[in-house]
PDB file of N, CA and C in Angstrom:
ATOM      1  N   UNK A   1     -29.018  11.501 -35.613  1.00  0.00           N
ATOM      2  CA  UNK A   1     -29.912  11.245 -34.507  1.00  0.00           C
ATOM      3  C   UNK A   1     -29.936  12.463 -33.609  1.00  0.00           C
ATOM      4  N   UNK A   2     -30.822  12.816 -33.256  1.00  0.00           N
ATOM      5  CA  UNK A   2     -31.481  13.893 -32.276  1.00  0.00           C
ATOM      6  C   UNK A   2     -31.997  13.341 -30.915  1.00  0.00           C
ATOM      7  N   UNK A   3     -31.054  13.983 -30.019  1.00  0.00           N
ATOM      8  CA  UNK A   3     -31.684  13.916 -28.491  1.00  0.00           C
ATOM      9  C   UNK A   3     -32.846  14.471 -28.199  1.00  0.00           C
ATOM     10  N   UNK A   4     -33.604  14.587 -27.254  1.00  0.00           N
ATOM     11  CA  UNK A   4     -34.593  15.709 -26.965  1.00  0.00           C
ATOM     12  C   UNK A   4     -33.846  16.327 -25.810  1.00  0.00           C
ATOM     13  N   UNK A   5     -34.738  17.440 -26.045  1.00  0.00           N
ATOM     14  CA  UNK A   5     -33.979  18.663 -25.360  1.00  0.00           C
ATOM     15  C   UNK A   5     -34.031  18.164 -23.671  1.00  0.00           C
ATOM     16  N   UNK A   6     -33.012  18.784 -23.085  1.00  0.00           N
ATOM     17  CA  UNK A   6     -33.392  18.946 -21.528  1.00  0.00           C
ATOM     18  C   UNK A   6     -33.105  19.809 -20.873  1.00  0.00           C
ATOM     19  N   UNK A   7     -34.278  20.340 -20.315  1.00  0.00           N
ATOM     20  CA  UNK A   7     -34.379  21.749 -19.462  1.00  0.00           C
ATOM     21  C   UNK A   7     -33.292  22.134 -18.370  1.00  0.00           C
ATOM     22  N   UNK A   8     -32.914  20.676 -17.853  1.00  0.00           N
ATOM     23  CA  UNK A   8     -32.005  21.002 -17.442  1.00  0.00           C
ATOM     24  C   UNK A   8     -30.305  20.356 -16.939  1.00  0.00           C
ATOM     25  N   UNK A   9     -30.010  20.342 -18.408  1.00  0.00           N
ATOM     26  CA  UNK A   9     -28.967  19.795 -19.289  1.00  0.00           C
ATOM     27  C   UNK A   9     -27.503  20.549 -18.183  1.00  0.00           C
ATOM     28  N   UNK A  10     -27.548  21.244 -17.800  1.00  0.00           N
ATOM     29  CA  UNK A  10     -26.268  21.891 -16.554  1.00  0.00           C
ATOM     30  C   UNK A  10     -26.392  21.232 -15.706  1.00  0.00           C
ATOM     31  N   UNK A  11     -27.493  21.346 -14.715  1.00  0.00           N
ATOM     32  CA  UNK A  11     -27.377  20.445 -13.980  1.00  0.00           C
ATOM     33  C   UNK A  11     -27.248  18.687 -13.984  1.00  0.00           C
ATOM     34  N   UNK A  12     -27.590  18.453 -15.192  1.00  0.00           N
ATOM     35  CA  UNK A  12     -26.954  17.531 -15.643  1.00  0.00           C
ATOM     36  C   UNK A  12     -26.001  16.910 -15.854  1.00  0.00           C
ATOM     37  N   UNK A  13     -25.059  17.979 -16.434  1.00  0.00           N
ATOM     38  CA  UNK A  13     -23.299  17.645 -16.815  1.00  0.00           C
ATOM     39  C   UNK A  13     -23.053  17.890 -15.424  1.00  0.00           C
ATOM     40  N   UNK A  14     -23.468  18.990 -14.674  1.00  0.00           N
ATOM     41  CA  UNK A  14     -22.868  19.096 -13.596  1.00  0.00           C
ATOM     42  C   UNK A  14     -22.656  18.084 -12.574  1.00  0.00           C
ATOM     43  N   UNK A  15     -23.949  17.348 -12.481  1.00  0.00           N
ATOM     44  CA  UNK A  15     -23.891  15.977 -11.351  1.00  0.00           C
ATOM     45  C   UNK A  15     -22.954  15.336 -12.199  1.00  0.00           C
ATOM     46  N   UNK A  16     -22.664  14.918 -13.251  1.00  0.00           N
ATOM     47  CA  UNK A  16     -22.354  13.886 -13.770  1.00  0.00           C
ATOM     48  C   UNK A  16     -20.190  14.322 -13.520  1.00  0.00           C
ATOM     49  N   UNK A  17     -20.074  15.184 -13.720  1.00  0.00           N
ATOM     50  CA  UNK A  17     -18.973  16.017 -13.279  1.00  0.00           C
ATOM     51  C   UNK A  17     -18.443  15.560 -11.818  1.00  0.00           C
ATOM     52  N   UNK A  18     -19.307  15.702 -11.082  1.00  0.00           N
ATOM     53  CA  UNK A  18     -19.216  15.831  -9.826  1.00  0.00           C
ATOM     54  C   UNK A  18     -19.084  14.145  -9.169  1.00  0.00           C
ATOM     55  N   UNK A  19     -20.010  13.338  -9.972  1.00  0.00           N
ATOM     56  CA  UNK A  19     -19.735  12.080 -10.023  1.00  0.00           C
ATOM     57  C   UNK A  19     -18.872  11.505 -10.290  1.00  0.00           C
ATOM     58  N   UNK A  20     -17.854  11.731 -10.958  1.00  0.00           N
ATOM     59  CA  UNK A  20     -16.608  11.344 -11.737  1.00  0.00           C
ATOM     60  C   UNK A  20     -15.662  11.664 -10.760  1.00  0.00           C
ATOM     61  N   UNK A  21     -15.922  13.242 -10.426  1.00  0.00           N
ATOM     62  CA  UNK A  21     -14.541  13.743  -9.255  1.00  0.00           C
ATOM     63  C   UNK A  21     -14.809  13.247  -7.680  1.00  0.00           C
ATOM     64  N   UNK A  22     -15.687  12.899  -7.482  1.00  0.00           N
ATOM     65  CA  UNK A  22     -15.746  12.066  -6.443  1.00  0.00           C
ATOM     66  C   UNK A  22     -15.642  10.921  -5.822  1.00  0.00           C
ATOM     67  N   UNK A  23     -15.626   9.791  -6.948  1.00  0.00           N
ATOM     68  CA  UNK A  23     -15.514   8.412  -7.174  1.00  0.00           C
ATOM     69  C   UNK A  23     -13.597   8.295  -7.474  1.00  0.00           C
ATOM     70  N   UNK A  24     -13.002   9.425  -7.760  1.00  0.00           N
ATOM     71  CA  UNK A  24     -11.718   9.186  -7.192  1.00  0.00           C
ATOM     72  C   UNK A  24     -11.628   9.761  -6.053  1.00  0.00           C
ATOM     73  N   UNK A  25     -12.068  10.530  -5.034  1.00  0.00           N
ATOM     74  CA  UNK A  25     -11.936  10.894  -3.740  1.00  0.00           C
ATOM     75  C   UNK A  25     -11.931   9.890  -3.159  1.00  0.00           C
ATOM     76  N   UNK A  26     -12.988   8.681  -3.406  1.00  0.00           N
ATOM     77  CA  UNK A  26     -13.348   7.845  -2.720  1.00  0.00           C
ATOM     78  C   UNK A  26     -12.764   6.293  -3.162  1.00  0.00           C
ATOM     79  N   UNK A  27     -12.050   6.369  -4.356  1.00  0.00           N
ATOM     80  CA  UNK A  27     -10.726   5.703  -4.459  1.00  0.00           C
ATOM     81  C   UNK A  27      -9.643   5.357  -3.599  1.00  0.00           C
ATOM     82  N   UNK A  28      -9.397   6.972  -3.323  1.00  0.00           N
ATOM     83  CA  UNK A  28      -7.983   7.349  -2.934  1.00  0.00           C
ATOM     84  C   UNK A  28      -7.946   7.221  -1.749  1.00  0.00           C
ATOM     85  N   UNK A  29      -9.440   7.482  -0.566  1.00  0.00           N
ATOM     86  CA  UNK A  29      -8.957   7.388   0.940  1.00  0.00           C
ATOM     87  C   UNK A  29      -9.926   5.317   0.528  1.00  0.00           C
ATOM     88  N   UNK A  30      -9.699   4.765  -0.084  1.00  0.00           N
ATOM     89  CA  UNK A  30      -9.887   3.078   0.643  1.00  0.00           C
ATOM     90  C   UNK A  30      -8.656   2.461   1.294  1.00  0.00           C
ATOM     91  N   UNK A  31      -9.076   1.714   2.403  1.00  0.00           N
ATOM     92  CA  UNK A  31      -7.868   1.509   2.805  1.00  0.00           C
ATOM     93  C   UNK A  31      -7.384  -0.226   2.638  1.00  0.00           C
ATOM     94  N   UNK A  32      -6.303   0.118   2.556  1.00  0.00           N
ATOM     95  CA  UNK A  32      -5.127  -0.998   1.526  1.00  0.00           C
ATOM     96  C   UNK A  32      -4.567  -2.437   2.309  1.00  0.00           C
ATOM     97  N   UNK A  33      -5.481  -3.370   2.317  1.00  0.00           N
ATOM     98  CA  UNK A  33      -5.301  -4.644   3.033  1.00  0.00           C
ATOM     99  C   UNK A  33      -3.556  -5.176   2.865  1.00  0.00           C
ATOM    100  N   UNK A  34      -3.074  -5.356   3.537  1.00  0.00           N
ATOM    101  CA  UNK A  34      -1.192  -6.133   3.444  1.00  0.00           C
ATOM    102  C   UNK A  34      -1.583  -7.227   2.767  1.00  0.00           C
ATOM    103  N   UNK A  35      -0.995  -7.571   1.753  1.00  0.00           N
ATOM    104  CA  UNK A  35      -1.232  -8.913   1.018  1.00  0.00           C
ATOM    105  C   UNK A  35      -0.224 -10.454   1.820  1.00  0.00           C
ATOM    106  N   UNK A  36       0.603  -9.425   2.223  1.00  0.00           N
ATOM    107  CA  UNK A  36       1.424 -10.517   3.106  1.00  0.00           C
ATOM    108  C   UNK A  36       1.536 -10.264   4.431  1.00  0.00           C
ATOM    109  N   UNK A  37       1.672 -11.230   6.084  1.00  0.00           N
ATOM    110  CA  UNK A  37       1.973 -10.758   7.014  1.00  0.00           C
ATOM    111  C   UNK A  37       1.998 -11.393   7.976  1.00  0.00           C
ATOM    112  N   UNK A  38       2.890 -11.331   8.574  1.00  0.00           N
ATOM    113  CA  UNK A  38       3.940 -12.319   9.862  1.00  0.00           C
ATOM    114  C   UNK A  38       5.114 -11.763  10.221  1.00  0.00           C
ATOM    115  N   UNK A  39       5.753 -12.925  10.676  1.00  0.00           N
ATOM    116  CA  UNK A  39       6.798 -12.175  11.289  1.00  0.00           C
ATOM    117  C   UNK A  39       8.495 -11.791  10.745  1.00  0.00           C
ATOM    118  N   UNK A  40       9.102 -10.710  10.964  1.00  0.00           N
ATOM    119  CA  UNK A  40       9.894 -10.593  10.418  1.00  0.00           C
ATOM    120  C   UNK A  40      10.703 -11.007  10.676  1.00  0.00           C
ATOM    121  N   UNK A  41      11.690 -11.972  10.130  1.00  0.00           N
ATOM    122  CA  UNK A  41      13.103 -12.846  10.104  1.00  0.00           C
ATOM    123  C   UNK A  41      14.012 -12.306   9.995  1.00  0.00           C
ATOM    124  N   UNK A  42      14.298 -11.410   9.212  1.00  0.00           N
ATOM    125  CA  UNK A  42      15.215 -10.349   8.421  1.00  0.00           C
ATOM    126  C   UNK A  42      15.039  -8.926   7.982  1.00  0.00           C
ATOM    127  N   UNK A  43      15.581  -7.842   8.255  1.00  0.00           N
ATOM    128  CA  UNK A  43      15.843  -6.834   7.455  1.00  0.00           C
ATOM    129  C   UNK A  43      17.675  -6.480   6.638  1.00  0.00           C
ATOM    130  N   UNK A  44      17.179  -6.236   5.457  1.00  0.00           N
ATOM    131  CA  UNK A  44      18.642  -5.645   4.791  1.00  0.00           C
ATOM    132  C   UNK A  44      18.488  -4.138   4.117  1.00  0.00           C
ATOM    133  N   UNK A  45      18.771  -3.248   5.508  1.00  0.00           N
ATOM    134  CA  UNK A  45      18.964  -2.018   5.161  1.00  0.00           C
ATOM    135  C   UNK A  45      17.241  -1.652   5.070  1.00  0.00           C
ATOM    136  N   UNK A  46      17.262  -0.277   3.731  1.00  0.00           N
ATOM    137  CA  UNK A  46      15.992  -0.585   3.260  1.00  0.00           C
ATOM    138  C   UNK A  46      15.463  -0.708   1.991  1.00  0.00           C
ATOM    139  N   UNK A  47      16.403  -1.952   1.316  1.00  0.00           N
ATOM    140  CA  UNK A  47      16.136  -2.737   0.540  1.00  0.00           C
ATOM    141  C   UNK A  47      15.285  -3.757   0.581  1.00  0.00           C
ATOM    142  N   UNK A  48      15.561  -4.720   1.569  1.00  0.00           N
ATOM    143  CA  UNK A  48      14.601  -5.433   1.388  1.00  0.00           C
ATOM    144  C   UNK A  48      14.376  -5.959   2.519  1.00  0.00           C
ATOM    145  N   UNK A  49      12.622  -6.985   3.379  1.00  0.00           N
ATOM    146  CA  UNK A  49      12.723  -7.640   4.474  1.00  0.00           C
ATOM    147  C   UNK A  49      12.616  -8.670   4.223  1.00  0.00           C
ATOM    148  N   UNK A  50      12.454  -9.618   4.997  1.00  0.00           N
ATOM    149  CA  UNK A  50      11.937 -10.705   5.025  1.00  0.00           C
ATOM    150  C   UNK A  50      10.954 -11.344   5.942  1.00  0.00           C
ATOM    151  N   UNK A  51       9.711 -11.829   5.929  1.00  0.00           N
ATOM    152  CA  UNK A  51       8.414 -12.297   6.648  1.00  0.00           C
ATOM    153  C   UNK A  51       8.539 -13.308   5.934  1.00  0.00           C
ATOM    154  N   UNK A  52       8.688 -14.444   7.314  1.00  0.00           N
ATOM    155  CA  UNK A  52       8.897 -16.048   7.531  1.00  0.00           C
ATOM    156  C   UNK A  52       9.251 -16.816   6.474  1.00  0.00           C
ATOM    157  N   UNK A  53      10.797 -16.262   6.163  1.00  0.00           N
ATOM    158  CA  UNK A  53      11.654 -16.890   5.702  1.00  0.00           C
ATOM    159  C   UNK A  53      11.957 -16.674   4.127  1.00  0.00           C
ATOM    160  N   UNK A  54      10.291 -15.483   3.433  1.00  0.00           N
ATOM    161  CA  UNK A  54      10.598 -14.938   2.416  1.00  0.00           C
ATOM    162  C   UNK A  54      11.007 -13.850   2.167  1.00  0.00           C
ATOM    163  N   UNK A  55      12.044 -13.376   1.508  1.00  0.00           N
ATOM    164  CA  UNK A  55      12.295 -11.869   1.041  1.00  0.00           C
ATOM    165  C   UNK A  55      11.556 -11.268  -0.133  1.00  0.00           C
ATOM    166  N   UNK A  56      11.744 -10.632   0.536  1.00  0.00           N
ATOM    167  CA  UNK A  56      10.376  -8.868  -0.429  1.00  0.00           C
ATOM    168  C   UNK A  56      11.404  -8.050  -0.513  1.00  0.00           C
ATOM    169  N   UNK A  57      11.281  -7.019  -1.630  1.00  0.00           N
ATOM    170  CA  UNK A  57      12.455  -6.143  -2.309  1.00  0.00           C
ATOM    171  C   UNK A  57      11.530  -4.592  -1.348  1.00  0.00           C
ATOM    172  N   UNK A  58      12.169  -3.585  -1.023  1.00  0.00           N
ATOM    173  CA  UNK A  58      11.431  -2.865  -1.073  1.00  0.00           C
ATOM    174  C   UNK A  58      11.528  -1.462  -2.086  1.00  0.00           C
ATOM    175  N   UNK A  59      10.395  -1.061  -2.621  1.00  0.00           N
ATOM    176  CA  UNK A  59      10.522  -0.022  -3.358  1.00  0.00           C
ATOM    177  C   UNK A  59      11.032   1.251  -2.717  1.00  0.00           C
ATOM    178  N   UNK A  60      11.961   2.032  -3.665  1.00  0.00           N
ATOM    179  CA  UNK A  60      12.839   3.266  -3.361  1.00  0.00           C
ATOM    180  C   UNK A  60      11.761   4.495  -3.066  1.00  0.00           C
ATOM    181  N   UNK A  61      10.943   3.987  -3.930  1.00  0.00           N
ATOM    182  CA  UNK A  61       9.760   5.463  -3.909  1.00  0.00           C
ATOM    183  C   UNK A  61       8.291   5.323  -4.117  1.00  0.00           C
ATOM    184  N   UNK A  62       8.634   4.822  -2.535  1.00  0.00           N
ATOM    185  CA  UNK A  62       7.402   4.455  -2.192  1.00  0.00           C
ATOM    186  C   UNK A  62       7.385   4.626  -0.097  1.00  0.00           C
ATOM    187  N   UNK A  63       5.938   4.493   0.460  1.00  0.00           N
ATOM    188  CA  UNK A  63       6.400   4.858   2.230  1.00  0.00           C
ATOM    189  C   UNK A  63       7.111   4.000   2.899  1.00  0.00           C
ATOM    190  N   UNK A  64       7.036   2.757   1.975  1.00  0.00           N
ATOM    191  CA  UNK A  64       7.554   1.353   2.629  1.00  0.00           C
ATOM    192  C   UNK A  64       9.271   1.885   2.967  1.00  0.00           C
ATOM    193  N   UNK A  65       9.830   2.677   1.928  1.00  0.00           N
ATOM    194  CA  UNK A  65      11.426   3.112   1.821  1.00  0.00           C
ATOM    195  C   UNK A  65      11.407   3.623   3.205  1.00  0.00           C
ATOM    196  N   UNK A  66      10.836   4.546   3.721  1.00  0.00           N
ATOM    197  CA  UNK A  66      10.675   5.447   5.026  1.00  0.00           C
ATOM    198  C   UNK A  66      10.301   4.119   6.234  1.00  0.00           C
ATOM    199  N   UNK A  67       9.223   3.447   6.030  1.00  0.00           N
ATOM    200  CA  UNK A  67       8.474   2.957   6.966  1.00  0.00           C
ATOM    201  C   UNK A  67       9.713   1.717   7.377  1.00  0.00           C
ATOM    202  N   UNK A  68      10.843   1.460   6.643  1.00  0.00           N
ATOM    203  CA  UNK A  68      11.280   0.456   7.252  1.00  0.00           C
ATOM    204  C   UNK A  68      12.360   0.328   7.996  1.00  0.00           C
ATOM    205  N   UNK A  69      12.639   1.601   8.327  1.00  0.00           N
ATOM    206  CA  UNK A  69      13.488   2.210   9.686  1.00  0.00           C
ATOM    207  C   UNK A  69      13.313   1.830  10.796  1.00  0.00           C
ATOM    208  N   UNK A  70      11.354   1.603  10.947  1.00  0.00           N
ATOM    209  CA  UNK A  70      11.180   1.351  12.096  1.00  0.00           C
ATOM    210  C   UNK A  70      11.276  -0.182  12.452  1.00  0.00           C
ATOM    211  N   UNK A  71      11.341  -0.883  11.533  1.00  0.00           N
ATOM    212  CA  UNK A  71      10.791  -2.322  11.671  1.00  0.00           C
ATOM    213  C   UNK A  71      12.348  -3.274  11.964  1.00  0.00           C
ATOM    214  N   UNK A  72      12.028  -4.267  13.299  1.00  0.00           N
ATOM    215  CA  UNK A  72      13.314  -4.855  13.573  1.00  0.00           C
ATOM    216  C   UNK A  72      12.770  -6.382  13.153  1.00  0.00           C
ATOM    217  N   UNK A  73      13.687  -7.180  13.795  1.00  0.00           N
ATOM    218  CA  UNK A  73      13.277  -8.815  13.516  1.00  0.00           C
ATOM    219  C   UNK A  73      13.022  -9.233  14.933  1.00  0.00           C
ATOM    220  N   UNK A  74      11.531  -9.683  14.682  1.00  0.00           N
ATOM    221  CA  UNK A  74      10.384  -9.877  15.332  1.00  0.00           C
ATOM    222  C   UNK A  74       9.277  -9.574  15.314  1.00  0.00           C
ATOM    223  N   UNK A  75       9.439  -8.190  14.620  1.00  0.00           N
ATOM    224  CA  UNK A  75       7.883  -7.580  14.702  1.00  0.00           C
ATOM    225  C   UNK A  75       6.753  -8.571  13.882  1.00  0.00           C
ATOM    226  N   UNK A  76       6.072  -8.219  14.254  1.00  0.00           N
ATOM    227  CA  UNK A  76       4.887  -9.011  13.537  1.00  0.00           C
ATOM    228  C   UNK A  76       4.296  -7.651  12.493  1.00  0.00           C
ATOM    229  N   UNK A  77       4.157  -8.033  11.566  1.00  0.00           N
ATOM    230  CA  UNK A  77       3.756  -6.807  10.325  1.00  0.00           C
ATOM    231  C   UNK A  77       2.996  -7.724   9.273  1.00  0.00           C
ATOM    232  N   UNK A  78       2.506  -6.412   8.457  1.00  0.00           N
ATOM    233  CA  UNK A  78       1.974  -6.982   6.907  1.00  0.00           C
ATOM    234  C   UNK A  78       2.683  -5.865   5.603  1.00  0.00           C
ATOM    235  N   UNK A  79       2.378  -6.569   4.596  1.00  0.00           N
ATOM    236  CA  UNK A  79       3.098  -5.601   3.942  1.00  0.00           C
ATOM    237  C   UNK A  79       2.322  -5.429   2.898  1.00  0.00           C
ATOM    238  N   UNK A  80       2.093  -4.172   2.364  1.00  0.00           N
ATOM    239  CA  UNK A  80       1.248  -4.161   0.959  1.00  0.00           C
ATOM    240  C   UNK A  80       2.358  -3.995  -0.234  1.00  0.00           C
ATOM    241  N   UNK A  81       2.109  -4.912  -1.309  1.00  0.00           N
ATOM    242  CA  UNK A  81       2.598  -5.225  -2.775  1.00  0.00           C
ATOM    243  C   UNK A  81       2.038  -4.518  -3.322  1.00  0.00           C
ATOM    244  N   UNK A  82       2.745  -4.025  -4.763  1.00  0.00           N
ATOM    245  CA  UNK A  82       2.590  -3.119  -5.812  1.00  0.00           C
ATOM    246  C   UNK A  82       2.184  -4.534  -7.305  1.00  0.00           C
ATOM    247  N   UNK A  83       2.092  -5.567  -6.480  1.00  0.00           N
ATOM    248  CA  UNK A  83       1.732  -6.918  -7.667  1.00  0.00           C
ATOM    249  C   UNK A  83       1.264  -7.935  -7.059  1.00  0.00           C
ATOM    250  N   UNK A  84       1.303  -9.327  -7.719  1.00  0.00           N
ATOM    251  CA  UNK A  84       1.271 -10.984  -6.870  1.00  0.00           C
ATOM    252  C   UNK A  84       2.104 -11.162  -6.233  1.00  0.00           C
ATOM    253  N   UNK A  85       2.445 -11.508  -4.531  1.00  0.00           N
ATOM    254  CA  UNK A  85       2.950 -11.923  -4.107  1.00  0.00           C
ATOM    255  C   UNK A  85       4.273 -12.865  -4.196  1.00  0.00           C
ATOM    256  N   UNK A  86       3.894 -13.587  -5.633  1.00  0.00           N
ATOM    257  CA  UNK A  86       4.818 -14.694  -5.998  1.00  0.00           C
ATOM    258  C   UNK A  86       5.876 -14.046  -7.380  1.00  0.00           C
ATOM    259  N   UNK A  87       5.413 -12.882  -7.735  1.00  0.00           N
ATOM    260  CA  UNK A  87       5.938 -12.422  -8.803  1.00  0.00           C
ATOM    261  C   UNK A  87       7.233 -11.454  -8.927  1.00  0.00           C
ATOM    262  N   UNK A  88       8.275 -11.776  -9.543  1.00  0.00           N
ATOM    263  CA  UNK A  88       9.690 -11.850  -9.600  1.00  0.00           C
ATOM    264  C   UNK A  88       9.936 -10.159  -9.143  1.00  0.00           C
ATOM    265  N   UNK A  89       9.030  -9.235 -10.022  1.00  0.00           N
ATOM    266  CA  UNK A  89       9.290  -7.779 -10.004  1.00  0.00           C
ATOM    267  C   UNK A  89       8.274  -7.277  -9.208  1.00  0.00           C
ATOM    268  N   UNK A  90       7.258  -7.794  -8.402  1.00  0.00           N
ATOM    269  CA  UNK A  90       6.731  -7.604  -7.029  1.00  0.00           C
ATOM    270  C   UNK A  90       7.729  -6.435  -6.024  1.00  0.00           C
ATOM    271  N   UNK A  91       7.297  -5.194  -5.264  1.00  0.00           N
ATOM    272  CA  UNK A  91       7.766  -4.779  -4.456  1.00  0.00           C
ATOM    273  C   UNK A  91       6.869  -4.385  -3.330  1.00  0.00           C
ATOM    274  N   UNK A  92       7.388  -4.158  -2.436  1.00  0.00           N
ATOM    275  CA  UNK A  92       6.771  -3.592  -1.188  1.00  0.00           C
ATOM    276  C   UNK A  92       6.617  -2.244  -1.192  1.00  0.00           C
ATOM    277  N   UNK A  93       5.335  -1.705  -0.799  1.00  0.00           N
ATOM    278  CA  UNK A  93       5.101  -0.302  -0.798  1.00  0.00           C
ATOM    279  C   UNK A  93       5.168   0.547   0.086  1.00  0.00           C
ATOM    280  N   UNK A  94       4.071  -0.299   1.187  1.00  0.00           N
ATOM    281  CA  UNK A  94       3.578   0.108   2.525  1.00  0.00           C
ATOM    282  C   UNK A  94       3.760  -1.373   3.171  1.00  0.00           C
ATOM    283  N   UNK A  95       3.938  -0.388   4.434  1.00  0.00           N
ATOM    284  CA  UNK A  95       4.307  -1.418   5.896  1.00  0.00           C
ATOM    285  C   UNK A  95       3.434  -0.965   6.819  1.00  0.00           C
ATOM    286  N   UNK A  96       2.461  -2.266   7.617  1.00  0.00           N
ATOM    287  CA  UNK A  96       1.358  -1.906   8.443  1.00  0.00           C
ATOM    288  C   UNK A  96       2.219  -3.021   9.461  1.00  0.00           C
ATOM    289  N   UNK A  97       2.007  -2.372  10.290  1.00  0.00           N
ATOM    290  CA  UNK A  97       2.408  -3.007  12.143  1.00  0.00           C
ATOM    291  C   UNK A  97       0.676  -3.639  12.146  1.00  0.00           C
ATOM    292  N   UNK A  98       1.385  -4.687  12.827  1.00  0.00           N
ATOM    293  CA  UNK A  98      -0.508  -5.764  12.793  1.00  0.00           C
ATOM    294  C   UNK A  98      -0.020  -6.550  14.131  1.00  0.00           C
ATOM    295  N   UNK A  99       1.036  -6.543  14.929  1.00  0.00           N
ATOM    296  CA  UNK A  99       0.921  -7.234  16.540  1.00  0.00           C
ATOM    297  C   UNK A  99       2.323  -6.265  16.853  1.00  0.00           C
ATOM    298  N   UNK A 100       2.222  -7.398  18.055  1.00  0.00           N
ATOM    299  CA  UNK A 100       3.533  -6.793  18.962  1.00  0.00           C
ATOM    300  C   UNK A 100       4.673  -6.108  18.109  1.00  0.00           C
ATOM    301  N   UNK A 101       5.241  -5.653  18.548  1.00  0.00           N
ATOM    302  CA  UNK A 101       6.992  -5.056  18.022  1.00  0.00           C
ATOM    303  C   UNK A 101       8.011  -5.640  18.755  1.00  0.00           C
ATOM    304  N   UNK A 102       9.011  -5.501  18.691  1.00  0.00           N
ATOM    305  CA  UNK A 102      10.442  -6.132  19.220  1.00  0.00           C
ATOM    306  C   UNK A 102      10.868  -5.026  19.865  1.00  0.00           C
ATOM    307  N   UNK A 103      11.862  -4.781  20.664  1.00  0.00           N
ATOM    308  CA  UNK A 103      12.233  -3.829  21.025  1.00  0.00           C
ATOM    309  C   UNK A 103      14.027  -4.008  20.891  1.00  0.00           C
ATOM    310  N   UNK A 104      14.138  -4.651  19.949  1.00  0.00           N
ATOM    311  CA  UNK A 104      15.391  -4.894  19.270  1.00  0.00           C
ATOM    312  C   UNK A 104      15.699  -3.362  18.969  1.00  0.00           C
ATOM    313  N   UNK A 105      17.448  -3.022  18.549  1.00  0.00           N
ATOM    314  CA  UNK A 105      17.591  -2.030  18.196  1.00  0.00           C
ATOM    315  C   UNK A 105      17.628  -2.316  16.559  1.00  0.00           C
ATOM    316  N   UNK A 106      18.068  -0.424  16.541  1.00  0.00           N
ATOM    317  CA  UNK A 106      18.497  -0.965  14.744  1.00  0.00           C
ATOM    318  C   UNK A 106      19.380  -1.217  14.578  1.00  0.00           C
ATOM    319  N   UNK A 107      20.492  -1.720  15.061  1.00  0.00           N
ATOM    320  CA  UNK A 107      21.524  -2.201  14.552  1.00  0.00           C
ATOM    321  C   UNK A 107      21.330  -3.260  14.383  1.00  0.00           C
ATOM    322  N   UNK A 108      20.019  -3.756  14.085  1.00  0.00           N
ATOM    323  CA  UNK A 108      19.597  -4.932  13.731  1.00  0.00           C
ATOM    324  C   UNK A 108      19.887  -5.301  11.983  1.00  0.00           C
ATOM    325  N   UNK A 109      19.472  -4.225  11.772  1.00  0.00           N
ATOM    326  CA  UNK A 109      18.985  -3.724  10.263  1.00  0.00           C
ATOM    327  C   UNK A 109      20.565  -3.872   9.820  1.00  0.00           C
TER     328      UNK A 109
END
């Protein structure tokens, strides 16, 4: 089978190029709803928290590892999952502040 020709077959690949590398630009900055979020009951270390009464593991390498320095028991937060909520090997990635904070210390943690 034979295409017909097109005059202008570069600019062609080229949009189509350009389409591809842009549609992950625009992947990468969407921004990432918390699948879970309330208040925090518990922190252990930064392993894992807990929001109202459930514990979430948190991942080693990921911002959530960093982000949960800041977080005491009270804050009101959400947390974004790397899975289902209900699922055994579920972890926490990212931590979004969504109300007040505590002004608990960390020796909470």
């Amino acid at each position: 089978m034979q295409f017909p020709k097109c005059k202008n077959m570069r600019a062609l690949v080229l949009a189509a190029a350009l389409g591809v590398a842009l549609s992950g630009v625009v992947n990468a900055n969407m921004l990432v709803q918390p699948q879970v979020s309330g208040q925090v009951t518990s922190v252990n270390g930064s392993a894992a928290i807990t929001i109202n009464g459930r514990t979430y593991l948190i991942s080693s390498a990921s911002p959530a590892y960093q982000e949960i320095q800041g977080v005491h028991i009270g804050d009101q937060i959400g947390l974004v999952l790397n899975g289902p909520a209900g699922a055994s090997t579920t972890q926490v990635v990212g931590i979004v502040t969504t109300g007040a904070t505590s002004k608990a210390s960390s020796a909470s943690h």
